[in-house]
C-alpha atoms as a PDB file:
ATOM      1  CA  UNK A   1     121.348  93.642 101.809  1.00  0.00           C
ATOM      2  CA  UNK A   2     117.590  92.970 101.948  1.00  0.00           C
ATOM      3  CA  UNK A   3     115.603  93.158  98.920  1.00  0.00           C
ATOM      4  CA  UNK A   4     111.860  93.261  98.596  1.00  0.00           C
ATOM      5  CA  UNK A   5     109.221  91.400  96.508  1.00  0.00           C
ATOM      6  CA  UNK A   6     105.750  92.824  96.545  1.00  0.00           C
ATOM      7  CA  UNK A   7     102.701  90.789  95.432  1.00  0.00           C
ATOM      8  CA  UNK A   8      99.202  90.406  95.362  1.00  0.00           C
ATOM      9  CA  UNK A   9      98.048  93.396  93.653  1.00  0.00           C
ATOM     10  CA  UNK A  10      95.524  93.042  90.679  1.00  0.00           C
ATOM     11  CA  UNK A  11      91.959  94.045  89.626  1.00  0.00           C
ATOM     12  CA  UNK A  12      89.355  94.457  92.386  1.00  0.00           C
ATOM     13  CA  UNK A  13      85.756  95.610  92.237  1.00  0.00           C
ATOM     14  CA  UNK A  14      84.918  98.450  94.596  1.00  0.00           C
ATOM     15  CA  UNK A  15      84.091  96.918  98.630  1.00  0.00           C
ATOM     16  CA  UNK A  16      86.052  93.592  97.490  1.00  0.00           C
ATOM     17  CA  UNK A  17      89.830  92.767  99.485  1.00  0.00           C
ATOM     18  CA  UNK A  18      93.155  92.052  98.712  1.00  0.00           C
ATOM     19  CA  UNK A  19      96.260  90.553 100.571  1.00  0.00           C
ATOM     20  CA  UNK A  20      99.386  91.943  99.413  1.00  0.00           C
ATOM     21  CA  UNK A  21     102.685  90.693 100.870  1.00  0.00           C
ATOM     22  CA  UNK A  22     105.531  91.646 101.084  1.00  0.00           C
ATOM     23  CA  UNK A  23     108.348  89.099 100.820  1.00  0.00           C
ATOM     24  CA  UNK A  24     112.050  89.326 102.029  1.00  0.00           C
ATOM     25  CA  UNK A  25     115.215  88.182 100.285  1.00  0.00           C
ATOM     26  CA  UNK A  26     116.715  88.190 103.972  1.00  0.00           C
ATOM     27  CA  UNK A  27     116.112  88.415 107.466  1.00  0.00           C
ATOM     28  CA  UNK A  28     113.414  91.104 108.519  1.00  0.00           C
ATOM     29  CA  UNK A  29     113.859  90.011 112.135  1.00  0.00           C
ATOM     30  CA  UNK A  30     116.366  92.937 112.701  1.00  0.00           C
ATOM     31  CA  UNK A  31     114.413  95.372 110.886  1.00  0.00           C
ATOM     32  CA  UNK A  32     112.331  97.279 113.246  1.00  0.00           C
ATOM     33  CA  UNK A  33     109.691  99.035 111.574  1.00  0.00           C
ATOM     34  CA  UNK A  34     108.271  97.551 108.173  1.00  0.00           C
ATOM     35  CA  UNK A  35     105.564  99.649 106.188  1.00  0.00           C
ATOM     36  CA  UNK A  36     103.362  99.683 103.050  1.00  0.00           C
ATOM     37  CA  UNK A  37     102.993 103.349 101.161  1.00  0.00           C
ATOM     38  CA  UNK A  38     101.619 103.762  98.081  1.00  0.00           C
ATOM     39  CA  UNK A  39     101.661 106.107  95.209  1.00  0.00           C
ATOM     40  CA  UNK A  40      99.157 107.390  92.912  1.00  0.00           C
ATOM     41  CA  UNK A  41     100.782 109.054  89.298  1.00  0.00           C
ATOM     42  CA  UNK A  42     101.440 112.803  89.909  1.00  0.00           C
ATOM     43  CA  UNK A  43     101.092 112.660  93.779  1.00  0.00           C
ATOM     44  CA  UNK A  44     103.127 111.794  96.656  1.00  0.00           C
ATOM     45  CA  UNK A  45     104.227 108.748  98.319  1.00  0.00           C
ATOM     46  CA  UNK A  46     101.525 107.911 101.271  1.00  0.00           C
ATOM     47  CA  UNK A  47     102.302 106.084 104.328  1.00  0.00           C
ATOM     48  CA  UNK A  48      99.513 103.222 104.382  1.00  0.00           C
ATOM     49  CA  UNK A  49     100.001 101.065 107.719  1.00  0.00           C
ATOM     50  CA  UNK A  50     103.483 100.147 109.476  1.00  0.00           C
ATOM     51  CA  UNK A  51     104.239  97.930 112.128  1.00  0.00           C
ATOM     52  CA  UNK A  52     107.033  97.501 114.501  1.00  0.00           C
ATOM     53  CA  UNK A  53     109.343  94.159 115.260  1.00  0.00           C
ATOM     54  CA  UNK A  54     107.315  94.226 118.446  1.00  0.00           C
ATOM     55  CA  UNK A  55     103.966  93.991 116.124  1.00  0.00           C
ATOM     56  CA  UNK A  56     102.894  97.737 117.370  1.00  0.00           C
ATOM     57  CA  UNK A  57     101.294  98.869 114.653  1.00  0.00           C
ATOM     58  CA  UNK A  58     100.034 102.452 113.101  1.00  0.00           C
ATOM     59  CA  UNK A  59      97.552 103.474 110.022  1.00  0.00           C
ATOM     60  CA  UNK A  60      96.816 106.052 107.655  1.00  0.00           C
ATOM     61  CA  UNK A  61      93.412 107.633 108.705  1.00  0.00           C
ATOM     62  CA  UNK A  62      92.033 107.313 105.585  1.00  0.00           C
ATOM     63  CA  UNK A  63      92.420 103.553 105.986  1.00  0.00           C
ATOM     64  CA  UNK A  64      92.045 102.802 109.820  1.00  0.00           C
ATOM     65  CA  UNK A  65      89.633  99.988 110.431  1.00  0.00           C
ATOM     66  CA  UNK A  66      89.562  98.986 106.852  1.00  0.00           C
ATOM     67  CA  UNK A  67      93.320  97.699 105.990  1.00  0.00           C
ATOM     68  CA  UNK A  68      95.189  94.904 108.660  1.00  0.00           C
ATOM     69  CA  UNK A  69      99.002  94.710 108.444  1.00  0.00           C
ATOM     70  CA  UNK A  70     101.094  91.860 110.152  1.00  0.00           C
ATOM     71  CA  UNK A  71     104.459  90.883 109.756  1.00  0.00           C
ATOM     72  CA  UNK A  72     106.071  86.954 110.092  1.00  0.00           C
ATOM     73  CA  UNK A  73     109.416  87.034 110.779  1.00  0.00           C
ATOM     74  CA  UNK A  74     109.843  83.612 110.500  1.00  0.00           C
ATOM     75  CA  UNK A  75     109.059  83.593 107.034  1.00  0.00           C
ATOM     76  CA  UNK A  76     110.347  87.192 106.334  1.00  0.00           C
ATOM     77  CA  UNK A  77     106.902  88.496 105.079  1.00  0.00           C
ATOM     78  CA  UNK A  78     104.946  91.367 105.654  1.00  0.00           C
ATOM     79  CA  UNK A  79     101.298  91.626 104.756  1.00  0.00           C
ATOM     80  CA  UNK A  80      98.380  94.373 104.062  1.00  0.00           C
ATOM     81  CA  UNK A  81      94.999  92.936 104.211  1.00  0.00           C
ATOM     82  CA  UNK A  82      92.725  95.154 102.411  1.00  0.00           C
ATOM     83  CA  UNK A  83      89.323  95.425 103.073  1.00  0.00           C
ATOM     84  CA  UNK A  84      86.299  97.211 101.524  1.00  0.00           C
ATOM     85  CA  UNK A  85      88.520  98.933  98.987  1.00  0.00           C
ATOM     86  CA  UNK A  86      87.757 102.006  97.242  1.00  0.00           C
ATOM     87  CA  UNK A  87      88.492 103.318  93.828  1.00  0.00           C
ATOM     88  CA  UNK A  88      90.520 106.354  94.851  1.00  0.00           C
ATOM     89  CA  UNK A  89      93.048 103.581  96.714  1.00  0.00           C
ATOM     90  CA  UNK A  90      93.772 102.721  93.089  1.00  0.00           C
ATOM     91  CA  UNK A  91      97.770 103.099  93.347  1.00  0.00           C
ATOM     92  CA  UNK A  92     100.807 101.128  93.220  1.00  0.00           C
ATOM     93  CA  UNK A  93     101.461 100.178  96.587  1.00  0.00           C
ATOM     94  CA  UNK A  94     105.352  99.569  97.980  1.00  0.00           C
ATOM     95  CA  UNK A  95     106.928  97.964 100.851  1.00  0.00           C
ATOM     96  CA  UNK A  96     109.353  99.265 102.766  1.00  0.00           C
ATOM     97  CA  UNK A  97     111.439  99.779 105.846  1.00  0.00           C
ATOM     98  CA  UNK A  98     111.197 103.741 105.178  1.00  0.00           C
ATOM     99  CA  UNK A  99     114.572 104.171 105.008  1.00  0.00           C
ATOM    100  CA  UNK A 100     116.884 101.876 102.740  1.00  0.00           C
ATOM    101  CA  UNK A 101     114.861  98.970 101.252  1.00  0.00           C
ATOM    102  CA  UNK A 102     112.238  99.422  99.022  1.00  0.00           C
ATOM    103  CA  UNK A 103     110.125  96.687  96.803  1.00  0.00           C
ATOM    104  CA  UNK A 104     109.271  98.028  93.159  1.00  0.00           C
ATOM    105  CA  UNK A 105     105.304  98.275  94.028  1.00  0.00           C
ATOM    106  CA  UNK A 106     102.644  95.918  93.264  1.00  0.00           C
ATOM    107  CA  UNK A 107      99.283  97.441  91.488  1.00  0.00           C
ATOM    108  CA  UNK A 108      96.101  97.564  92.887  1.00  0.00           C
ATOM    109  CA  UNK A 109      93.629  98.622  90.667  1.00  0.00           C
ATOM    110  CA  UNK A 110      89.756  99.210  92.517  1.00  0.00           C
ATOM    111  CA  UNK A 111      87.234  99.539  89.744  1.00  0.00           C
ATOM    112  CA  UNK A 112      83.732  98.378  88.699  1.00  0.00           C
END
C-alpha cells in the first residue's frame, strides 16, 4: 500500500512559481507512471504533467513549457515545478499513479 502526501501549495501572485511534491509512504520505484491532475470546484479532474519510471514525460497543453515534473525514486518523491502561473490554474492539485493511489490535493491559489 502506497500512500501519498502532497505539499507545497499556497498563495502565489500571478507569473510567480511553485514546487509541489509529491511524497511517498513507500516505494515508487515499481510504479510506472506517476502524475499530477488537478481540480477546480464544479469541473473535472485535469491531467497536469505525468512521467514514466523511465523519466518519459507528457503535459497538459495548456501547461507545456510552463510546468517541469521529475520524479526521485530514491527518495520516493515526485515534483511539479510551476512556472509563470496563472489565475485560472487556481485548483487543488493531486498526485497520483492514475489508477489506485491518490494524495488528498494540495491548494494552489494564483491571485494578485
Amino acid at each position: 500500500q502506497v500512500q501519498l502526501v502532497e505539499s507545497g501549495g499556497g498563495l502565489v501572485q500571478p507569473g510567480g512559481s511553485l514546487r509541489l511534491s509529491c511524497a511517498a509512504s513507500g516505494s515508487i520505484s515499481s510504479i510506472n507512471a506517476m502524475a499530477w491532475y488537478r481540480q477546480v470546484p464544479g469541473k473535472q479532474r485535469e491531467l497536469v504533467a505525468g512521467i514514466t519510471s523511465g523519466h518519459s514525460t507528457n503535459y497538459s497543453d495548456l501547461v507545456k513549457g510552463r510546468f517541469t515534473i521529475s520524479r526521485d525514486n530514491a527518495k520516493n518523491t515526485v515534483y511539479l515545478q510551476m512556472n509563470n502561473l496563472k489565475p485560472e490554474e487556481t485548483a487543488v492539485y493531486y498526485c497520483s499513479d492514475g489508477l489506485i493511489y491518490w494524495g488528498k490535493g494540495t491548494q494552489v491559489t494564483v491571485s494578485s
